[in-house]
N, C-alpha and C. Protein backbone atom coordinates (compact mmCIF):
# COMPACT_ATOMS: atom_id res chain seq x y z
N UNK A 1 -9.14 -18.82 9.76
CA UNK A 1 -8.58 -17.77 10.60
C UNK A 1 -9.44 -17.66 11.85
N UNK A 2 -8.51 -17.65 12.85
CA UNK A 2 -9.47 -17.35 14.33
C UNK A 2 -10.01 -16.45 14.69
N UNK A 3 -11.39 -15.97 14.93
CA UNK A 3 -12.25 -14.78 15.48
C UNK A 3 -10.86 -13.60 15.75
N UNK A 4 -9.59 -14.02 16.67
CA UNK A 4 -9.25 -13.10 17.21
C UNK A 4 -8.46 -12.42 16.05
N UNK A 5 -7.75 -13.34 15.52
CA UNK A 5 -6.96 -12.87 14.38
C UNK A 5 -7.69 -11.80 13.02
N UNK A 6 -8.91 -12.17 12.70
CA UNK A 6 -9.80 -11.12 12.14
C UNK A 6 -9.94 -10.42 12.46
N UNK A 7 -9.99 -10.01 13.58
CA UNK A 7 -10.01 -9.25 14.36
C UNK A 7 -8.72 -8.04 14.30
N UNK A 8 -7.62 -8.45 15.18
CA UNK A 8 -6.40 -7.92 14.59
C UNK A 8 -6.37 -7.39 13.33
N UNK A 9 -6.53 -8.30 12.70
CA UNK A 9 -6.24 -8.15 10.90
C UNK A 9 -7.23 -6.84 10.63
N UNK A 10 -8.57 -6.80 10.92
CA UNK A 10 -9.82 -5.47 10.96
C UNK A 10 -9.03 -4.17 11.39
N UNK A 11 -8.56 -4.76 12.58
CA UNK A 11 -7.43 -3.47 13.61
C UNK A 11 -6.80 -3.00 12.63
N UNK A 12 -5.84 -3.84 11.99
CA UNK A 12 -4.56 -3.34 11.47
C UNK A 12 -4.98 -2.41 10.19
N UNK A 13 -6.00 -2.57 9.09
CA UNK A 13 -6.03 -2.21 7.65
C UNK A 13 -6.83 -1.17 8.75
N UNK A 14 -7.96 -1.28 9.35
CA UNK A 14 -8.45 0.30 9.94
C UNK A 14 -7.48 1.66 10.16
N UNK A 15 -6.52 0.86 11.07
CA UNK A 15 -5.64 1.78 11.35
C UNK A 15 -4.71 2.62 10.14
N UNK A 16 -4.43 1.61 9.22
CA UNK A 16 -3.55 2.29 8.14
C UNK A 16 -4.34 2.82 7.50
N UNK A 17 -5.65 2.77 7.18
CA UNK A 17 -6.63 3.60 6.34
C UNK A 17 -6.62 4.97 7.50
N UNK A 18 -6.50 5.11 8.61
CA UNK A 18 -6.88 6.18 9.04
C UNK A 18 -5.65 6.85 8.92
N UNK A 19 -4.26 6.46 9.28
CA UNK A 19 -2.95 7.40 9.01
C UNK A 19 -3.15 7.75 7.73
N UNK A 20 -2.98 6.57 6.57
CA UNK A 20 -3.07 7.43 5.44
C UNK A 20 -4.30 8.72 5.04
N UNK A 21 -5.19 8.71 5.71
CA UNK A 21 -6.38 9.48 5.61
C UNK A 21 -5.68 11.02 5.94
N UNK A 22 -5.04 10.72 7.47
CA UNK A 22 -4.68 11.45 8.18
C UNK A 22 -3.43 12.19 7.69
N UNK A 23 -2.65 11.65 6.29
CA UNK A 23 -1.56 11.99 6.06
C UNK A 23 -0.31 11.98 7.12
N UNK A 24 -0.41 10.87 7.68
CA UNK A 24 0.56 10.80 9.22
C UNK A 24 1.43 9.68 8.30
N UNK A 25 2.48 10.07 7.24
CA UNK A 25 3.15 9.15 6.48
C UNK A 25 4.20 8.12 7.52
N UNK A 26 4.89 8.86 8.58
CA UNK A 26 5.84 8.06 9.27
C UNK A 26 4.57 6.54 10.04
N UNK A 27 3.59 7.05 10.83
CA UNK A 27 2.97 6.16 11.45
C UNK A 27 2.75 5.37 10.37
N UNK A 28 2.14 5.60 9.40
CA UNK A 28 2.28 4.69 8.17
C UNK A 28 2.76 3.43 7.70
N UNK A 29 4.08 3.81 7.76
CA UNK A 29 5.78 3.26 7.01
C UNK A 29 5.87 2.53 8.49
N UNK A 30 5.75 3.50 9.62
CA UNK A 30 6.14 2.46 10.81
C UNK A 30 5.29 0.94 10.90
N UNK A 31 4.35 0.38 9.79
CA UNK A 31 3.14 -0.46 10.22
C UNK A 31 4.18 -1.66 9.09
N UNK A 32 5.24 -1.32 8.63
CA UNK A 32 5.84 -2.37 6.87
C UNK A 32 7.09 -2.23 7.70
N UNK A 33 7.83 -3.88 7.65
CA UNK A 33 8.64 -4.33 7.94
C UNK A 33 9.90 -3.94 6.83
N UNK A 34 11.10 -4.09 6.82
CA UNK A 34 11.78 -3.74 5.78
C UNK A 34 11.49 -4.61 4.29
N UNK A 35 11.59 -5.57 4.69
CA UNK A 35 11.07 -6.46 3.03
C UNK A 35 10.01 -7.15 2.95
N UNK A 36 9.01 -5.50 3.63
CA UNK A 36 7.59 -5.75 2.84
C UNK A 36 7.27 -5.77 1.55
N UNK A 37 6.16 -6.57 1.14
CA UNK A 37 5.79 -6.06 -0.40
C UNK A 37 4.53 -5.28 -0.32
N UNK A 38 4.47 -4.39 -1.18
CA UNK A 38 3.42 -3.83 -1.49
C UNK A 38 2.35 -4.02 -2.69
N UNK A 39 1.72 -4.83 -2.69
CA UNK A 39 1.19 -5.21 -3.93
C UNK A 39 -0.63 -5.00 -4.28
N UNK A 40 -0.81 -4.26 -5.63
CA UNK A 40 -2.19 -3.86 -5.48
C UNK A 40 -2.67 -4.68 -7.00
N UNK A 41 -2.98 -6.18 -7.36
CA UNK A 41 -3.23 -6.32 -8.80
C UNK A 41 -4.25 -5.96 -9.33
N UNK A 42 -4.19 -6.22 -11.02
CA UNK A 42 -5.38 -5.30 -11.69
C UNK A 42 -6.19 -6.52 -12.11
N UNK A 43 -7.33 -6.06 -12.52
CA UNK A 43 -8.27 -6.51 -13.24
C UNK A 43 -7.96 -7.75 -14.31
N UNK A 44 -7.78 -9.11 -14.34
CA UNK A 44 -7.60 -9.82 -15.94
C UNK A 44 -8.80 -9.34 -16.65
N UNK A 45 -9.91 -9.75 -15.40
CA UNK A 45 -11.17 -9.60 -16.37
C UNK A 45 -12.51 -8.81 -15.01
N UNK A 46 -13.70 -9.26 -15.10
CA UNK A 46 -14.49 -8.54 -14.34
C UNK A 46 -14.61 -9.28 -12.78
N UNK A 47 -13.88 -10.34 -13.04
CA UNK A 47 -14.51 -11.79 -11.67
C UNK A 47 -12.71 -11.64 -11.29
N UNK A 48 -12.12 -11.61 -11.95
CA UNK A 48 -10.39 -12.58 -12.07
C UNK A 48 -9.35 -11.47 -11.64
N UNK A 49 -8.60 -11.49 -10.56
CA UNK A 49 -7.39 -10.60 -10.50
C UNK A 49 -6.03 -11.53 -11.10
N UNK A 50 -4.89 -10.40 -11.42
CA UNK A 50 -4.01 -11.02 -11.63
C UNK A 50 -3.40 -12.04 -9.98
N UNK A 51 -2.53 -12.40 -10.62
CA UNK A 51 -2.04 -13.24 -9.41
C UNK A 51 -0.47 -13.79 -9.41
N UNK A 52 0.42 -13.12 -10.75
CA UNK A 52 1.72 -12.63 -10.96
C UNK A 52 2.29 -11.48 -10.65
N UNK A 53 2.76 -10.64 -10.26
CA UNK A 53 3.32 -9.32 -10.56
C UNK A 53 4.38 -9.43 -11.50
N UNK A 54 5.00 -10.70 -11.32
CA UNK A 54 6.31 -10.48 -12.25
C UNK A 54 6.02 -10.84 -13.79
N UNK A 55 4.96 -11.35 -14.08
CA UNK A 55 4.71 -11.45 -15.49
C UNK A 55 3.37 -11.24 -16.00
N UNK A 56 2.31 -10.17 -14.88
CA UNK A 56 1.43 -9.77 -15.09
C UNK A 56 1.52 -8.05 -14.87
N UNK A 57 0.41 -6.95 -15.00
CA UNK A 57 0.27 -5.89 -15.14
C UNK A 57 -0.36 -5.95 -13.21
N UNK A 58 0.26 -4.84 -12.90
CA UNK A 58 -0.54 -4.33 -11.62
C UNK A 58 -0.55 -3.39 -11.17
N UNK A 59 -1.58 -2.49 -10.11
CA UNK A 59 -1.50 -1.12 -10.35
C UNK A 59 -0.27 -0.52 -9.86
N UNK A 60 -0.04 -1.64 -8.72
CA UNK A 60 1.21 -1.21 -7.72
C UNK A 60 2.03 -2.31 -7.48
N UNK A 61 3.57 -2.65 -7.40
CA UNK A 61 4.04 -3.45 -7.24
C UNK A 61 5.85 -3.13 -6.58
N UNK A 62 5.55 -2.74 -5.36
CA UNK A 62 7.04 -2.71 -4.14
C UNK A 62 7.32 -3.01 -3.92
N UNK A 63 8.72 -3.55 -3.69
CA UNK A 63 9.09 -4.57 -3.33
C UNK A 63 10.16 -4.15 -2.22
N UNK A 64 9.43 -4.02 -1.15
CA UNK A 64 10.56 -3.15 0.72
C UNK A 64 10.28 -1.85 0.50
N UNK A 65 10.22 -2.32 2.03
CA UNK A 65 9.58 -0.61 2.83
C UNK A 65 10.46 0.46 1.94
N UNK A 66 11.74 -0.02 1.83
CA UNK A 66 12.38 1.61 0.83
C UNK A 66 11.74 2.18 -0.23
N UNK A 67 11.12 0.73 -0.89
CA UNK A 67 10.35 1.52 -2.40
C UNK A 67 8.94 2.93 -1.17
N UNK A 68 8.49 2.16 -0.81
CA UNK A 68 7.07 2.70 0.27
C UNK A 68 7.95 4.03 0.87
N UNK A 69 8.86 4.29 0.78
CA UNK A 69 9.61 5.55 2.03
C UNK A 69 9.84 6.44 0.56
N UNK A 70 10.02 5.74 -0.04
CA UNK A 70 10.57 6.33 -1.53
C UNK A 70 9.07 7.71 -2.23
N UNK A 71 8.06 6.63 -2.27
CA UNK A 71 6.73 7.19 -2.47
C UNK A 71 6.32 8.25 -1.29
N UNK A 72 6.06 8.01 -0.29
CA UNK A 72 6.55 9.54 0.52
C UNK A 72 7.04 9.94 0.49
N UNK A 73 8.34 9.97 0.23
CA UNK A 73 8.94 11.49 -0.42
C UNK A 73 8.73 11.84 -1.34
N UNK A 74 8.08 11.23 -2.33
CA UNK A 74 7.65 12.37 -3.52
C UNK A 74 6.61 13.08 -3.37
N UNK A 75 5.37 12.30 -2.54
CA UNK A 75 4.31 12.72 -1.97
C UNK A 75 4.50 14.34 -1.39
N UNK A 76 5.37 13.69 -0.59
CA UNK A 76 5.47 15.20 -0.03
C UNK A 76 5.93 16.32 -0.03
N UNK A 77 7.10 15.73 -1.53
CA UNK A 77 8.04 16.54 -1.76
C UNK A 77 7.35 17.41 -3.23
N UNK A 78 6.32 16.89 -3.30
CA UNK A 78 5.73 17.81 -4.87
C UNK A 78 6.42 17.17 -6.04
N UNK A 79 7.26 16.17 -5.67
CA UNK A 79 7.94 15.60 -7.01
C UNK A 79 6.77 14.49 -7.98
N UNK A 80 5.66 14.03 -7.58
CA UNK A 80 5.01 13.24 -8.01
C UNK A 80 3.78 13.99 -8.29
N UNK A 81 4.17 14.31 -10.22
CA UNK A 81 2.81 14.72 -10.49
C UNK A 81 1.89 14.44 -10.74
N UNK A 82 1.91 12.46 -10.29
CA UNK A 82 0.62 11.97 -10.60
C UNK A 82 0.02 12.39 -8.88
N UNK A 83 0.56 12.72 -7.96
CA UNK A 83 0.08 12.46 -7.19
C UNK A 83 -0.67 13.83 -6.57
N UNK A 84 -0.44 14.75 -7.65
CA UNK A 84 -1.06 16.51 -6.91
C UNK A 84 -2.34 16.70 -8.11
N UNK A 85 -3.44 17.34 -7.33
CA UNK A 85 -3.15 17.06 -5.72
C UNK A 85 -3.63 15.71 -5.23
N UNK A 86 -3.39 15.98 -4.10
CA UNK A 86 -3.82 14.30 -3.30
C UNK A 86 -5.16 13.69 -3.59
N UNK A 87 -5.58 12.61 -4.06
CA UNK A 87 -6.97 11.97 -4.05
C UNK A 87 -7.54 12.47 -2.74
């Protein structure tokens, strides 16, 4: 990857760590294309992530910005009681 592109790439996860920080959900959602995935895998072991979603365990697994628009509205709507209150 080129200096500049790390770069960018630094830009981009900064920025979404700070909306989500910021609870600015639209700026957010505005950063995921429609058939983004969202994918967070778990642990196999202490060194090893998974590297399936479809036939492995993971913490998070979206598949388009709708699932991601979907999770803000529960967020905000109080419907998600894993999610109150907010980390």
């Amino acid at each position: 990857m080129s200096p500049e592109r790390k770069l960018l790439a630094c830009e981009l996860v900064a920025r979404e760590a700070q909306y989500l920080d910021e609870r600015q959900w639209d700026r957010w959602l505005a950063l995921y294309i429609d058939d983004a995935i969202f994918w967070a895998p778990m642990w196999r072991d202490e060194t090893t992530l998974t590297n399936d979603p479809m036939t492995e365990l993971s913490f998070m697994y979206l598949n388009g910005r709708a699932y991601l628009e979907e999770r803000v509205y529960r967020i905000t709507s109080g419907r998600s009681i894993a999610s109150l209150p907010l980390p």
